[in-house]
C-alpha atoms as a PDB file:
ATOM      1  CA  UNK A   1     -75.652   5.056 -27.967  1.00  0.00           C
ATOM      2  CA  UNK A   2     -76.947   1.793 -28.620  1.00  0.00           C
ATOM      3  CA  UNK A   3     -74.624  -0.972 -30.062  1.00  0.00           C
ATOM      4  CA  UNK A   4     -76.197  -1.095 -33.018  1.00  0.00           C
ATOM      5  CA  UNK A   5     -76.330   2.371 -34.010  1.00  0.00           C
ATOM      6  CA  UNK A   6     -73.130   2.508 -32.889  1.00  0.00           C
ATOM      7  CA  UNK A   7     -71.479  -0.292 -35.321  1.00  0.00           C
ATOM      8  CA  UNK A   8     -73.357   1.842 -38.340  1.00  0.00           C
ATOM      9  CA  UNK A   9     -72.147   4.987 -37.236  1.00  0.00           C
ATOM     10  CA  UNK A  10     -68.798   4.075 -36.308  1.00  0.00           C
ATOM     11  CA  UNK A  11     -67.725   0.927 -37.688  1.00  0.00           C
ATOM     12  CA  UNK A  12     -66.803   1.948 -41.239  1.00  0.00           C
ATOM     13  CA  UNK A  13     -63.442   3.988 -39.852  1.00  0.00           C
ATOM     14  CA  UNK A  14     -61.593   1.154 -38.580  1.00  0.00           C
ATOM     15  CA  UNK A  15     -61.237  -0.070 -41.921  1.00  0.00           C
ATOM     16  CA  UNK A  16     -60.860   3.287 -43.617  1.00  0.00           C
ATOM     17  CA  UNK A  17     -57.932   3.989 -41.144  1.00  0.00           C
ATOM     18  CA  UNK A  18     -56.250   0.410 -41.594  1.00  0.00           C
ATOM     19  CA  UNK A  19     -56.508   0.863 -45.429  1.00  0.00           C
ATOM     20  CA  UNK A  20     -53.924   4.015 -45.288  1.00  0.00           C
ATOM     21  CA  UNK A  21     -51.429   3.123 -42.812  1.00  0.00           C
ATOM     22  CA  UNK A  22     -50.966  -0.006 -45.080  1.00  0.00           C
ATOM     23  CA  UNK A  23     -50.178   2.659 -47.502  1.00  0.00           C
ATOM     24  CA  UNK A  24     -48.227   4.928 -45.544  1.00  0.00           C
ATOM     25  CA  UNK A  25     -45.942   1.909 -44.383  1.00  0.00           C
ATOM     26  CA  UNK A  26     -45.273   1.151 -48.253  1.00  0.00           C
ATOM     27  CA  UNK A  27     -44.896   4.586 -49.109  1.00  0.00           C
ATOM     28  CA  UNK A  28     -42.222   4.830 -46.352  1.00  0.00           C
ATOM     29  CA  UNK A  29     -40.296   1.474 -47.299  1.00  0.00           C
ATOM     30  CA  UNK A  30     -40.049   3.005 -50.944  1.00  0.00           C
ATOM     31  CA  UNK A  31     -38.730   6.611 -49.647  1.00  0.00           C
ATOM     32  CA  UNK A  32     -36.682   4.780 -46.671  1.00  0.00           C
ATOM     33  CA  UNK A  33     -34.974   3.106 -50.422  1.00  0.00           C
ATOM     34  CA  UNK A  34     -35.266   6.648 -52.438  1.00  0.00           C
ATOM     35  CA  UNK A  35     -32.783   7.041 -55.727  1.00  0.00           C
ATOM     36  CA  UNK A  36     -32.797   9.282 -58.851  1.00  0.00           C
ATOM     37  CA  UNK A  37     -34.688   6.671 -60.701  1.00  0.00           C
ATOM     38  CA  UNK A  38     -37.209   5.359 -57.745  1.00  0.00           C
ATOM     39  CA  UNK A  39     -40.511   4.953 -59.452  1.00  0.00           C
ATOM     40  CA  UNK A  40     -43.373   4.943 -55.982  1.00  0.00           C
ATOM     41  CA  UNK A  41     -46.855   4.584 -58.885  1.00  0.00           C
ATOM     42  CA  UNK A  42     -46.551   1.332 -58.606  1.00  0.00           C
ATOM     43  CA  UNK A  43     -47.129   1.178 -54.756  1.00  0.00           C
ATOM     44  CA  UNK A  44     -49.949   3.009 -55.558  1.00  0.00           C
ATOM     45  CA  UNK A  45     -51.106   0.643 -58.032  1.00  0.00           C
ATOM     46  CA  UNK A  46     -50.905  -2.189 -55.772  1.00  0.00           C
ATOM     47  CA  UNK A  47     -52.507  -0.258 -53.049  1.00  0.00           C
ATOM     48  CA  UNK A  48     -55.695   1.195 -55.079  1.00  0.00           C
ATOM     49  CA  UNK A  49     -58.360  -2.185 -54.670  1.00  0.00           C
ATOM     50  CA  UNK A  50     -57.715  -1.772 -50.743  1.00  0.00           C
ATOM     51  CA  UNK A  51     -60.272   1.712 -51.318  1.00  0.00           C
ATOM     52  CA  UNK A  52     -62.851  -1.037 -51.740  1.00  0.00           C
ATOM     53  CA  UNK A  53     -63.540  -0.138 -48.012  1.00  0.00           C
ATOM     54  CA  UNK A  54     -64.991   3.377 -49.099  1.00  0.00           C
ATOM     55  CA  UNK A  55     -67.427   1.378 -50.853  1.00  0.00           C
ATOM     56  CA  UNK A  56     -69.362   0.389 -47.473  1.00  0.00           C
ATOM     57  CA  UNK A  57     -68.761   3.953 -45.962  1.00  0.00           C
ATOM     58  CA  UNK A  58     -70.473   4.949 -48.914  1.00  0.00           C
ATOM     59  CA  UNK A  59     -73.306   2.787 -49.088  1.00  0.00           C
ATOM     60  CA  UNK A  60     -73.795   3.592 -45.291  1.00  0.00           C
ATOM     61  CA  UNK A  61     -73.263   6.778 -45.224  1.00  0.00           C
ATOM     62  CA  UNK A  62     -77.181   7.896 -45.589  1.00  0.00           C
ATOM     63  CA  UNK A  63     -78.598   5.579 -42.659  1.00  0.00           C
ATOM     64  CA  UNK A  64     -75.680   6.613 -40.275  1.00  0.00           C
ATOM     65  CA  UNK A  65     -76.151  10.614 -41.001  1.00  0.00           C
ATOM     66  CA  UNK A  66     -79.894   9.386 -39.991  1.00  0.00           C
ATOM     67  CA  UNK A  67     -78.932   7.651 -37.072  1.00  0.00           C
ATOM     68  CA  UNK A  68     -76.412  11.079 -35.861  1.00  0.00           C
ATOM     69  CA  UNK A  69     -79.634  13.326 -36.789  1.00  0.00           C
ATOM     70  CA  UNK A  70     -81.749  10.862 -34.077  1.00  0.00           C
ATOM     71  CA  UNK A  71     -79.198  11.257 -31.519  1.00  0.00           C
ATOM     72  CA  UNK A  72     -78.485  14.916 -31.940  1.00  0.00           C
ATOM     73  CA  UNK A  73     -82.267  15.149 -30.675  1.00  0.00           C
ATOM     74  CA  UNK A  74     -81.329  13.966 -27.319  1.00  0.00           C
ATOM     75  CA  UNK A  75     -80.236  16.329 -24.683  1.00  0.00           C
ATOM     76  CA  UNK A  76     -77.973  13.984 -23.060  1.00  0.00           C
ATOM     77  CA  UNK A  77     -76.402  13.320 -26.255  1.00  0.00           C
ATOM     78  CA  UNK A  78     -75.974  16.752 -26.964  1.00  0.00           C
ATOM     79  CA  UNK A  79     -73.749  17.548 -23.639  1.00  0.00           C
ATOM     80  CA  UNK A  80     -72.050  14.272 -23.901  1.00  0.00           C
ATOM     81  CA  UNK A  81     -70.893  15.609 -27.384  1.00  0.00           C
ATOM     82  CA  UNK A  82     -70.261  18.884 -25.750  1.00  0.00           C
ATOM     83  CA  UNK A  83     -68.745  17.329 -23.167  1.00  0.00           C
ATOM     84  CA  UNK A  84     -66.403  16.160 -25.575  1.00  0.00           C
ATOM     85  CA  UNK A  85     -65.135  19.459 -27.129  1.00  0.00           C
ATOM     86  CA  UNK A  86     -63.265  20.757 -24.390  1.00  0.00           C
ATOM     87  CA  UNK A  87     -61.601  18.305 -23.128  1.00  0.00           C
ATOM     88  CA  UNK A  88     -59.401  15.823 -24.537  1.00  0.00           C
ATOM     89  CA  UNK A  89     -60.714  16.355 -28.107  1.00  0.00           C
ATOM     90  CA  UNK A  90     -60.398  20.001 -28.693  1.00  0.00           C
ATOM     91  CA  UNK A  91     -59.961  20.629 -31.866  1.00  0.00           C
ATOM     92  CA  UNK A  92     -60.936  17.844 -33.637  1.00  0.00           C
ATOM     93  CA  UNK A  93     -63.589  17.421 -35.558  1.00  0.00           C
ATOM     94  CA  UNK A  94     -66.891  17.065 -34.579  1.00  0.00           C
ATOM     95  CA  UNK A  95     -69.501  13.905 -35.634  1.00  0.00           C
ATOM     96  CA  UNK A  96     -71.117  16.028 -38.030  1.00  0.00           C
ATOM     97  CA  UNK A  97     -68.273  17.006 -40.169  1.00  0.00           C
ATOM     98  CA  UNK A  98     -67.867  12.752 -40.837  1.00  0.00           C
ATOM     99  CA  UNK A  99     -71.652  12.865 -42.110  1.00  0.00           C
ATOM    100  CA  UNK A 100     -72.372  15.851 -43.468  1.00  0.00           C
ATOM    101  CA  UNK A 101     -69.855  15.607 -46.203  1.00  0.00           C
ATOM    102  CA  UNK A 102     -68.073  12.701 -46.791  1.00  0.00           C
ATOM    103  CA  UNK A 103     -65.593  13.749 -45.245  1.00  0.00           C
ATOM    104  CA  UNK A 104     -63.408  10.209 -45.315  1.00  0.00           C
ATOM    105  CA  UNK A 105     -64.192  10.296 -48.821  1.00  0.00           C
ATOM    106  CA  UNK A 106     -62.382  13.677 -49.599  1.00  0.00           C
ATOM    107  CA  UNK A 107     -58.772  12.101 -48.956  1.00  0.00           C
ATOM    108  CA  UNK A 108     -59.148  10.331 -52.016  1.00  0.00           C
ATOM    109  CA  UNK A 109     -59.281  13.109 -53.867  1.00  0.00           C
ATOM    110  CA  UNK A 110     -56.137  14.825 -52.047  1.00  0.00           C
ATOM    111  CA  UNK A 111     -54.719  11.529 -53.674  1.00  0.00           C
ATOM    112  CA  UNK A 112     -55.415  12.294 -56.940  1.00  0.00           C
ATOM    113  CA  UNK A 113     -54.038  15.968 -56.170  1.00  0.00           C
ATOM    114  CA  UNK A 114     -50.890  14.135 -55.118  1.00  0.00           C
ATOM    115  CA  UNK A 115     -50.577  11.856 -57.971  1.00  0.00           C
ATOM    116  CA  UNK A 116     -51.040  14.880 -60.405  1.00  0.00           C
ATOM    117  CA  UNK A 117     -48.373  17.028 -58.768  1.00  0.00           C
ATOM    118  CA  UNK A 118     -46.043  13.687 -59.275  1.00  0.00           C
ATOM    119  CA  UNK A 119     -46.901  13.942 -62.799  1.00  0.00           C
ATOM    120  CA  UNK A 120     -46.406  17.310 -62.960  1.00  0.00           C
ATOM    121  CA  UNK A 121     -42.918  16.733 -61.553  1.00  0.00           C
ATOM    122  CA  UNK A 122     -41.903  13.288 -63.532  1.00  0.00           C
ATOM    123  CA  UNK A 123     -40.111  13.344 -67.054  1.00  0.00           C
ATOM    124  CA  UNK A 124     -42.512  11.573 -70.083  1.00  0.00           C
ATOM    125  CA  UNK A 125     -39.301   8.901 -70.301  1.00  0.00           C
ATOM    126  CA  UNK A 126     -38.872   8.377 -66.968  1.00  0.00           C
ATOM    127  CA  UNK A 127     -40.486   4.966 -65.474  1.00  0.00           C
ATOM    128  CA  UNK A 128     -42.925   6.011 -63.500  1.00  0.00           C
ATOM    129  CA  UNK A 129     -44.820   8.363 -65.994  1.00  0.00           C
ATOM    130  CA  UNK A 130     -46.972   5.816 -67.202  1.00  0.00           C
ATOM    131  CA  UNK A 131     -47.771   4.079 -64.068  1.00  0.00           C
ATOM    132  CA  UNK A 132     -48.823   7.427 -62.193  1.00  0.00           C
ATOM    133  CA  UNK A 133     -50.885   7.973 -65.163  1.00  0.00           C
ATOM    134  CA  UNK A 134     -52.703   4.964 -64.738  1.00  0.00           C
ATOM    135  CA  UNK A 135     -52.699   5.263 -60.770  1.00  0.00           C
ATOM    136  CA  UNK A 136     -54.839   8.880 -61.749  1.00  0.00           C
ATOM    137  CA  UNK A 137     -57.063   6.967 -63.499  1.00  0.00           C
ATOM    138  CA  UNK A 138     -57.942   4.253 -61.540  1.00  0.00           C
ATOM    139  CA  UNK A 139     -58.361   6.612 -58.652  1.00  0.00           C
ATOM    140  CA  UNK A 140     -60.557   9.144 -60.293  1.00  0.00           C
ATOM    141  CA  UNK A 141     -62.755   5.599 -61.226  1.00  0.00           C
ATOM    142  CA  UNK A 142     -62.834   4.888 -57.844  1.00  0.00           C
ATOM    143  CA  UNK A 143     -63.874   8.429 -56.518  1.00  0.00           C
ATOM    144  CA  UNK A 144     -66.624   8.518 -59.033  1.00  0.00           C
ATOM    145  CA  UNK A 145     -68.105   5.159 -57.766  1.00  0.00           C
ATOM    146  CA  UNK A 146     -67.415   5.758 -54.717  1.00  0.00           C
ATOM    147  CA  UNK A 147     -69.377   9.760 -54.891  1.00  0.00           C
ATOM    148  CA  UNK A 148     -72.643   7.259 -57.096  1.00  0.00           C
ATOM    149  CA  UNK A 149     -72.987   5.417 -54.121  1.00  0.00           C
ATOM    150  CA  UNK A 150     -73.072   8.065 -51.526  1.00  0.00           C
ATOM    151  CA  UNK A 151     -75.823   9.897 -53.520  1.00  0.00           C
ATOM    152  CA  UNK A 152     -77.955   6.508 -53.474  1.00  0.00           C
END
């Protein structure tokens, strides 16, 4: 694969990754710290303007399912791919399922999931309440921007 194509196709996860082990290292400080009235919405909070990195996955999502589509018309792609499945990536997902649907973009809304089940779980008076409300909104804000771009 050319460089090029490459940096399209590729080049968006590195971010994407870096973006949630920041969060899961602040998620673990707060739990490492866990009492009765821990609030963890506001880590959250902090953490939602990192998702700006979606926004370029988004916006480059069409030309690099274009790019994948090129390649997959190569032979010698198509067994290096192959190639691929059985050995040290078995089971993993394949290129497609990163293009076809978004498929980065669906952990956001596992997020949202999370932060409802929170809700779900946390008392109107305790602390947090408000702040995991907000965190639901911000993130479903995000998602939707996030889902306008892809469909550009």
């Amino acid at each position: 694969m050319a460089s090029k194509d490459y940096a399209v196709v590729f080049d968006v996860y590195r971010p994407i990754k870096k973006c949630h082990k920041k969060l899961l290292g602040e998620l673990q400080k707060r739990i490492d710290l866990w009492s009765a009235n821990s609030c963890i919405a506001d880590v959250i909070l902090e953490w939602l303007p990192n998702l700006s990195v979606y926004e370029k996955f988004a916006s480059n999502h069409g030309r690099a399912k274009a790019i994948l589509e090129e390649y997959w018309k190569k032979e010698d792609f198509q067994h290096l791919v192959k190639g691929l499945r059985y050995g040290d990536y078995r089971g993993k997902r394949g290129l497609n399922s990163f293009t076809s649907g978004g498929l980065p973009v669906q952990r956001l809304t596992r997020y949202v999931l999370m932060l409802r089940s929170i809700l779900n779980y946390t008392p109107g008076d305790h602390p947090d309440f408000a702040s995991v409300t907000k965190a639901i909104a911000l993130a479903e804000e995000k998602i939707i921007s996030i889902n306008e771009l892809m469909k550009e």
